[in-house]
N, C-alpha and C. Protein backbone atom coordinates (compact mmCIF):
# COMPACT_ATOMS: atom_id res chain seq x y z
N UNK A 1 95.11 126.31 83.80
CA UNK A 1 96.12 126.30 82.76
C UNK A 1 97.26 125.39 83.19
N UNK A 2 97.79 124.68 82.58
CA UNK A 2 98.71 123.61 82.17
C UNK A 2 99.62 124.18 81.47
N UNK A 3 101.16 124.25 82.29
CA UNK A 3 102.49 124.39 81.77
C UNK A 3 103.35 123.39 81.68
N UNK A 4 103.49 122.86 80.14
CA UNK A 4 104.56 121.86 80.06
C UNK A 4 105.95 121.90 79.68
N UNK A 5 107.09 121.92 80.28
CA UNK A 5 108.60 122.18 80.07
C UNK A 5 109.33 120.89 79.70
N UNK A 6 109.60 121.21 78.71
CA UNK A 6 110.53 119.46 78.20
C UNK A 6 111.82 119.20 78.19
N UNK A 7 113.32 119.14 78.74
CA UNK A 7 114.60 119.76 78.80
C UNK A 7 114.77 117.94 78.20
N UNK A 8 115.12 118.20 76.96
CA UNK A 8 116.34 117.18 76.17
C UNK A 8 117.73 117.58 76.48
N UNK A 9 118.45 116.23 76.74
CA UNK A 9 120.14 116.93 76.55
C UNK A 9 120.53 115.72 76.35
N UNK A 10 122.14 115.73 76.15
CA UNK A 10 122.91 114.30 76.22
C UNK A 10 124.38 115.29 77.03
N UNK A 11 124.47 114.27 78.29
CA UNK A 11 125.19 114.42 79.03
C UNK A 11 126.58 114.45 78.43
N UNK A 12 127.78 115.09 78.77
CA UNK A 12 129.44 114.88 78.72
C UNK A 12 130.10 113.93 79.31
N UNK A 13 130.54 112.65 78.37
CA UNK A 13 131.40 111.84 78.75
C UNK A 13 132.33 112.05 80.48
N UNK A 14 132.14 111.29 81.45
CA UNK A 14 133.07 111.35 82.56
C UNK A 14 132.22 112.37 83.65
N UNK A 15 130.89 112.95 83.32
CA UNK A 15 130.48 113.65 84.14
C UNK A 15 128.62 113.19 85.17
N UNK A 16 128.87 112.11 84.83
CA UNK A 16 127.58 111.13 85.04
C UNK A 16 127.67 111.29 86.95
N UNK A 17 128.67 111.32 87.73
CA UNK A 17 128.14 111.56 89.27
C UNK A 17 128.39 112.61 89.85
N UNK A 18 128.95 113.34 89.32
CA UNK A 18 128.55 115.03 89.51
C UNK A 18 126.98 115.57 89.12
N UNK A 19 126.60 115.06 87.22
CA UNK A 19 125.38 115.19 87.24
C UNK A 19 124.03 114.72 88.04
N UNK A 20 124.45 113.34 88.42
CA UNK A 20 123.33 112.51 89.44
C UNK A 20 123.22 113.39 90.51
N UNK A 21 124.36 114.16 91.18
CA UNK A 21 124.32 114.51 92.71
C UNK A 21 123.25 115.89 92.54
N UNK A 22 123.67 116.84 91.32
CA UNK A 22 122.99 118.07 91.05
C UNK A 22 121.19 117.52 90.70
N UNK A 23 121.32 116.58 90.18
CA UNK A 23 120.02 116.32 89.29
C UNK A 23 119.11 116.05 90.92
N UNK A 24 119.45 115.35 91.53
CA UNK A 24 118.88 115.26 92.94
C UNK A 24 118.45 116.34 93.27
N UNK A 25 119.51 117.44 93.65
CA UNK A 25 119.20 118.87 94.42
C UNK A 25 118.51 119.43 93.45
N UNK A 26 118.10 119.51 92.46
CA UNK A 26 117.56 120.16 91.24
C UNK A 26 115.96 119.46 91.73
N UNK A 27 115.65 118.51 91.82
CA UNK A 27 114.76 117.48 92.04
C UNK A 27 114.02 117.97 93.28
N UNK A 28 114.62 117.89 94.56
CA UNK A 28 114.17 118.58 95.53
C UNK A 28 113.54 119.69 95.45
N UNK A 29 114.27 120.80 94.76
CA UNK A 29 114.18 121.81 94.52
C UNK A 29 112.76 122.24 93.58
N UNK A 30 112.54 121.65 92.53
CA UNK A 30 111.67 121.13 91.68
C UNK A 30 110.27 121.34 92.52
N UNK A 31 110.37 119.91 93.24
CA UNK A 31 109.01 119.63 93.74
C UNK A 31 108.32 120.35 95.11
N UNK A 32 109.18 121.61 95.70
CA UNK A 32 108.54 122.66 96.35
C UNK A 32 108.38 123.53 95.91
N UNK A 33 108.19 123.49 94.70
CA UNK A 33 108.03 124.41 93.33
C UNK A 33 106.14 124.78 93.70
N UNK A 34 105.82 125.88 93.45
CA UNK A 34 104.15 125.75 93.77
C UNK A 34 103.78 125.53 92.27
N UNK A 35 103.00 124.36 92.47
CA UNK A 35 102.32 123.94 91.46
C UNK A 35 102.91 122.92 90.47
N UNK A 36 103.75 122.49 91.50
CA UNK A 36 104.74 121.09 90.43
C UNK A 36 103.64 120.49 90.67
N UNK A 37 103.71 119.46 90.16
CA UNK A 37 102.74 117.88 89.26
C UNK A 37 103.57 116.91 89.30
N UNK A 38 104.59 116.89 88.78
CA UNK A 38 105.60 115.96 88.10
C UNK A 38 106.76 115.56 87.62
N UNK A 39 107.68 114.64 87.66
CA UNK A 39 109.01 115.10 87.36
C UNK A 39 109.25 113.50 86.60
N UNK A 40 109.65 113.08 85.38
CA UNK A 40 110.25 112.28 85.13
C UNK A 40 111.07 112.31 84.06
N UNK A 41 112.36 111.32 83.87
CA UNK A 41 113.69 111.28 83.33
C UNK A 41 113.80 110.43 82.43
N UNK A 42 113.68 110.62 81.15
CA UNK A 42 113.68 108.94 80.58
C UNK A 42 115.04 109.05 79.79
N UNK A 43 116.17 108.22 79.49
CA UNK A 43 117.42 108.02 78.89
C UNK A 43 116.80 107.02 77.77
N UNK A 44 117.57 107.92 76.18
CA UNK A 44 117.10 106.85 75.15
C UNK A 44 118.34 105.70 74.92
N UNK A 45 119.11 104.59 74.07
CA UNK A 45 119.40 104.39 74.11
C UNK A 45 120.66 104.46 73.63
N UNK A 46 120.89 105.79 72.60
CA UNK A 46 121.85 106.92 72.48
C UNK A 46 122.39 107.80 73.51
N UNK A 47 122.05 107.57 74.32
CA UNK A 47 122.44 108.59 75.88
C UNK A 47 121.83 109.89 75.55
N UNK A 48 120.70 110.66 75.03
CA UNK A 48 119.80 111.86 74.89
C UNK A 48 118.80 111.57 76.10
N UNK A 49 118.28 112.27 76.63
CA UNK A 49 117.87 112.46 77.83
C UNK A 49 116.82 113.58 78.31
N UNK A 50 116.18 113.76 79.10
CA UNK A 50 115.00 114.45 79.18
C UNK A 50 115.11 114.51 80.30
N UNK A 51 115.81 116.20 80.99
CA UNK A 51 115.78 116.28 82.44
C UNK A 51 116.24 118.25 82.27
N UNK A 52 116.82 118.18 83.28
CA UNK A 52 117.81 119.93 83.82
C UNK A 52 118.99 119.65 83.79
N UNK A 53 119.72 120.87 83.46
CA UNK A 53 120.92 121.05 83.66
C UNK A 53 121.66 122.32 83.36
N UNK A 54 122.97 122.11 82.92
CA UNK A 54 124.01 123.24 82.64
C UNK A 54 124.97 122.66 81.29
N UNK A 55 125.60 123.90 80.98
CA UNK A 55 126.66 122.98 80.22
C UNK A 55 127.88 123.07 80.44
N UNK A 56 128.43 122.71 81.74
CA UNK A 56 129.43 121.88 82.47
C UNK A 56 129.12 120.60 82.07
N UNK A 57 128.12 120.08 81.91
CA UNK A 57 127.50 118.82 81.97
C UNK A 57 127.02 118.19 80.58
N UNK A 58 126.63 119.02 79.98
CA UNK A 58 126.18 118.61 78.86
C UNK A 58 126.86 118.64 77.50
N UNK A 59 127.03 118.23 76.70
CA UNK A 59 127.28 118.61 75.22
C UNK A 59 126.17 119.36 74.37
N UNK A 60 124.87 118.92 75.03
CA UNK A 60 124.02 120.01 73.75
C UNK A 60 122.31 119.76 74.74
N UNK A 61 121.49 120.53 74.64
CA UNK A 61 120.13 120.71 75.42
C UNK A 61 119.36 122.02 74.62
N UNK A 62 118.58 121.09 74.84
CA UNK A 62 117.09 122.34 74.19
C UNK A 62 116.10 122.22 75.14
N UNK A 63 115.70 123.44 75.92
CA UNK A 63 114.29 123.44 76.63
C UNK A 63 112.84 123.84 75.33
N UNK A 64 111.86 123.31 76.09
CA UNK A 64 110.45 123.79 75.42
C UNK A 64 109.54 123.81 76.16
N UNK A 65 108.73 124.73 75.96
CA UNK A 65 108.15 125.24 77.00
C UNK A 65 106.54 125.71 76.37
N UNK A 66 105.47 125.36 77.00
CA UNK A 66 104.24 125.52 75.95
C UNK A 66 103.07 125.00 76.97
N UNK A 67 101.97 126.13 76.64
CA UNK A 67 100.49 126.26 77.45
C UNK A 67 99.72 124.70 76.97
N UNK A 68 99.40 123.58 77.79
CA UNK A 68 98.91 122.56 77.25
C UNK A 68 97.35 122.98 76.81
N UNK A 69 96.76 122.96 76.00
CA UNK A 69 95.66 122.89 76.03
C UNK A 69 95.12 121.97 75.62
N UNK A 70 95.86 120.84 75.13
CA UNK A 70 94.15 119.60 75.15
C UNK A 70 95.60 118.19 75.54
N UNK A 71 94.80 117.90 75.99
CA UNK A 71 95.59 116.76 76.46
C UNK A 71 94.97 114.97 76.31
N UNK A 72 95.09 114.01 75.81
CA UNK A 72 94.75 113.01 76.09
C UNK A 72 95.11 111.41 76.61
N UNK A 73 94.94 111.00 76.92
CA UNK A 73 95.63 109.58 77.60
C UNK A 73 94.61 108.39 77.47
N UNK A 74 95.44 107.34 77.70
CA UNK A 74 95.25 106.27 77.47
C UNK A 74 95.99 104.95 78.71
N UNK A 75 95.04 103.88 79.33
CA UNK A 75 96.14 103.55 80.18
C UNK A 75 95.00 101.93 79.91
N UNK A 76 95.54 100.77 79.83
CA UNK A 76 94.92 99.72 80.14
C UNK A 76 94.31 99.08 80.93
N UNK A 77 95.33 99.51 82.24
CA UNK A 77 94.10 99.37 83.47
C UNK A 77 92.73 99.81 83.50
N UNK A 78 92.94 101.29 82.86
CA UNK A 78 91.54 101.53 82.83
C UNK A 78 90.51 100.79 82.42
N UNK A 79 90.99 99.82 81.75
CA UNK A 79 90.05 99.13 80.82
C UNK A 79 89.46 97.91 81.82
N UNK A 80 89.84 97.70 82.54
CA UNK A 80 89.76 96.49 83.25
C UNK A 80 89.00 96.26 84.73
């Protein structure tokens, strides 16, 4: 079984290296997790965001959380 957690937020103006320093220890923390896989962060170009946090930090965040059951991918290398 496959657990996928998705944390959207958009960070609070003026709080960008307080958040970097936590998002690290959060990170660490994360990946001695039993049964982590994976961790990545992508920033859109609205400043909304896809990571952890609090709201010291944030203006607004929604987690989601859901049993994967079918999954598929696609990668080009493969092709080659």
């Amino acid at each position: 079984m496959t657990i996928l957690t998705v944390f959207r937020s958009r960070l609070k103006a003026g709080v960008e290296d307080v958040y970097n320093a936590l998002a690290e220890e959060a990170s660490v923390l994360a990946r001695q997790t039993l049964g982590f896989v994976e961790e990545k962060t992508f920033t859109a170009a609205d400043g909304e965001q896809v990571t952890i946090g609090r709201t010291q930090l944030y203006s607004e965040y929604r987690v989601y959380t859901a049993e994967v059951d079918y999954s598929q991918s696609f990668a080009v290398d493969a092709l080659s």
